[in-house]
C-alpha atoms as a PDB file:
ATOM      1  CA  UNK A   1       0.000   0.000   0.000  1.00  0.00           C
ATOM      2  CA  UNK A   2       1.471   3.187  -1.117  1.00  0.00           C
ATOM      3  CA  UNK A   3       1.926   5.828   1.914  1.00  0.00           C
ATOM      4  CA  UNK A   4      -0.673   8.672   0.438  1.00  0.00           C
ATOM      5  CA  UNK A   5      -3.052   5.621   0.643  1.00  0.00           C
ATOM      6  CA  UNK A   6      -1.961   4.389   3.972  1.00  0.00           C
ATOM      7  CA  UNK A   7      -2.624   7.787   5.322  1.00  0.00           C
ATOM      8  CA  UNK A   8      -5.500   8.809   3.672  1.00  0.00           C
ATOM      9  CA  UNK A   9      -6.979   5.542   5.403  1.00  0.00           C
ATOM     10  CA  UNK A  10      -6.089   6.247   8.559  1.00  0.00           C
ATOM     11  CA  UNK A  11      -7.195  10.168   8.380  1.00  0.00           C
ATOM     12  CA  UNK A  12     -10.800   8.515   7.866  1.00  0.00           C
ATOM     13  CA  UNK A  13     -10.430   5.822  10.483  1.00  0.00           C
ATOM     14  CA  UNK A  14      -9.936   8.416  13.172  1.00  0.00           C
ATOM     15  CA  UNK A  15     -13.119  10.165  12.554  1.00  0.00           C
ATOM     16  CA  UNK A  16     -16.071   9.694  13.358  1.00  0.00           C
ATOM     17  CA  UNK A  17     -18.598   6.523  12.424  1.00  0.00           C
ATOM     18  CA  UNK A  18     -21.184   8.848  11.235  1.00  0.00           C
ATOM     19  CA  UNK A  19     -18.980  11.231   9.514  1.00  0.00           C
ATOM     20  CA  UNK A  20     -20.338  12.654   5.849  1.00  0.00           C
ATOM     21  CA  UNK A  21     -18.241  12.121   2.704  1.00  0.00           C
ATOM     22  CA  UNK A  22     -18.077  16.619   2.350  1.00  0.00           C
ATOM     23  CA  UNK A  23     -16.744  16.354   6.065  1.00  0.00           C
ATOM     24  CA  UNK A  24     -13.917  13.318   4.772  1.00  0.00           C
ATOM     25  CA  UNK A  25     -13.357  15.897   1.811  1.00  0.00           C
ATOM     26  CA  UNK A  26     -12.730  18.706   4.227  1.00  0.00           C
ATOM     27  CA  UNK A  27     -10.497  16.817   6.211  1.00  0.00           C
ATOM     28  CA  UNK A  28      -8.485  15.676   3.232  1.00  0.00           C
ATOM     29  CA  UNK A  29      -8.686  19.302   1.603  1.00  0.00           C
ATOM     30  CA  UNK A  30      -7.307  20.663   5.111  1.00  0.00           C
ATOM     31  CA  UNK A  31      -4.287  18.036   4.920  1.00  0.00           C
ATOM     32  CA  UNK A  32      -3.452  18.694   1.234  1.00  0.00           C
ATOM     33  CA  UNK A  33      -3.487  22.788   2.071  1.00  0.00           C
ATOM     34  CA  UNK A  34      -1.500  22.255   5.234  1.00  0.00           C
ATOM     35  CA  UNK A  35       1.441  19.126   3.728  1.00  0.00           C
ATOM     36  CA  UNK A  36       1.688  22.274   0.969  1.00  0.00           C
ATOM     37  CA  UNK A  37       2.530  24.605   3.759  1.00  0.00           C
ATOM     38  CA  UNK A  38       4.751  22.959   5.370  1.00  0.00           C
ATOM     39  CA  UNK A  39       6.898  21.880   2.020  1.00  0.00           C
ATOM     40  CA  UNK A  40       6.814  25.487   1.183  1.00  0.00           C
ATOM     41  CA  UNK A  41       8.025  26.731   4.497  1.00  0.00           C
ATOM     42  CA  UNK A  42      10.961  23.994   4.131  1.00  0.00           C
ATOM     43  CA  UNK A  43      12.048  25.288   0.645  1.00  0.00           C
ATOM     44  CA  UNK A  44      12.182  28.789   2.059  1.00  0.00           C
ATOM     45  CA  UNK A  45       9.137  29.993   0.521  1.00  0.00           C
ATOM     46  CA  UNK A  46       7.077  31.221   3.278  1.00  0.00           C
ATOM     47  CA  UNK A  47       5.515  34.762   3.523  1.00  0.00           C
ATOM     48  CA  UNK A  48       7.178  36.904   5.845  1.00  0.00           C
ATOM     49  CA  UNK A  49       4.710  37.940   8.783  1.00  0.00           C
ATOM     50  CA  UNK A  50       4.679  41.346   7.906  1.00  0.00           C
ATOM     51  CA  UNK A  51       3.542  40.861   4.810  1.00  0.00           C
ATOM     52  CA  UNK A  52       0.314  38.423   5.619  1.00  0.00           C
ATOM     53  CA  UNK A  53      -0.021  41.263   8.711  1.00  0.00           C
ATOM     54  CA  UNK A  54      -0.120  43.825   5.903  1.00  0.00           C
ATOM     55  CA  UNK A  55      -2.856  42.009   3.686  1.00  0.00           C
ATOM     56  CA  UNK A  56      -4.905  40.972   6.260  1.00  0.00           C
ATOM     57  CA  UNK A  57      -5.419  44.451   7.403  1.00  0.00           C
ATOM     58  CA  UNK A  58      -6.252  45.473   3.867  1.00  0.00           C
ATOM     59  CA  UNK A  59      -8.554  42.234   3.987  1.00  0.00           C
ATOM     60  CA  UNK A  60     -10.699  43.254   7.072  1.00  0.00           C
ATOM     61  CA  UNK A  61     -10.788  46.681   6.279  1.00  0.00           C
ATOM     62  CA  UNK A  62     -13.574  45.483   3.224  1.00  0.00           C
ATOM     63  CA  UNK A  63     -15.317  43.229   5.912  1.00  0.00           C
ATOM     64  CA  UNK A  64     -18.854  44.446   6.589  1.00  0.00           C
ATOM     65  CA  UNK A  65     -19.431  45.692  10.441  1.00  0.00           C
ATOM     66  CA  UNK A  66     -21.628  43.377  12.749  1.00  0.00           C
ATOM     67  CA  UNK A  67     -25.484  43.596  11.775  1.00  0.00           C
ATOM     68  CA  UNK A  68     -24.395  45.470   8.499  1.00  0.00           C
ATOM     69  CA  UNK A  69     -25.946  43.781   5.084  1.00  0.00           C
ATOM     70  CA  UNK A  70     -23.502  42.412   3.177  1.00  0.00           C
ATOM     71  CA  UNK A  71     -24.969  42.936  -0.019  1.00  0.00           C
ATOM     72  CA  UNK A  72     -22.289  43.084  -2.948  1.00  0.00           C
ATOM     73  CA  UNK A  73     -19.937  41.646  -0.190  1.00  0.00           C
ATOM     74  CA  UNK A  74     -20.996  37.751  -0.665  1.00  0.00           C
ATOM     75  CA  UNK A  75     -19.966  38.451  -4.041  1.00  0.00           C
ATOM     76  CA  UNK A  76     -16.604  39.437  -3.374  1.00  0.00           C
ATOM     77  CA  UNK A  77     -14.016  36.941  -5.108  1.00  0.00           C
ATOM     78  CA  UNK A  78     -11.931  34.667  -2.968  1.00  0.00           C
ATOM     79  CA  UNK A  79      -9.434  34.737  -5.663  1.00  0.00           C
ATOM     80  CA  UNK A  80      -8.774  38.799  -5.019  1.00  0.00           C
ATOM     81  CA  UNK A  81      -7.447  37.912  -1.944  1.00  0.00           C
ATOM     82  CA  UNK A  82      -4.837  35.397  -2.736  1.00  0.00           C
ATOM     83  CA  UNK A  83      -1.730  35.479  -1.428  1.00  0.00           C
ATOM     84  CA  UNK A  84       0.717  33.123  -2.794  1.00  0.00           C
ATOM     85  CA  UNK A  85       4.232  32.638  -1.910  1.00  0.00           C
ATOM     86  CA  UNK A  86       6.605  35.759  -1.377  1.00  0.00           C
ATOM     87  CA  UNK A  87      10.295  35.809  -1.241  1.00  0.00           C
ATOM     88  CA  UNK A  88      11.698  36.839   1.683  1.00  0.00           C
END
């Protein structure tokens, strides 16, 4: 058994017996997003803390208030706010 297999399998054993195949996705998704973190951090390609500080701050500055509508906000695209790698 190859060892993406053999740990995909055991991901799913550990939750629970009534778990939902979008939550087995989630977890999966989650464990792809965060093994591609953690490669990129140990080739040196992480984003400095500044700079995630910096677009984070322009991020929540476009967040409606509490018990504003959100209106055009849902319809804000996720992909404006990507962030990729940045050198260092």
């Amino acid at each position: 058994m190859s060892a993406v297999k053999y740990e995909v399998l055991n991901l799913i054993k550990d939750l629970p017996d009534d778990v939902s195949i979008e939550a087995i996705m989630e977890e999966l998704y989650f464990k792809v997003i965060v093994d591609k973190g953690l490669t990129e951090l140990d080739a040196d390609q992480g984003i400095l803390h500044s700079v995630v500080k910096e677009k984070f701050t322009k991020i929540l500055r476009t967040c409606p208030k509490k018990g504003q509508n959100l209106g055009a906000f849902n319809n804000v695209s996720h992909e404006k706010y990507s962030f990729g790698t940045s050198s260092k």
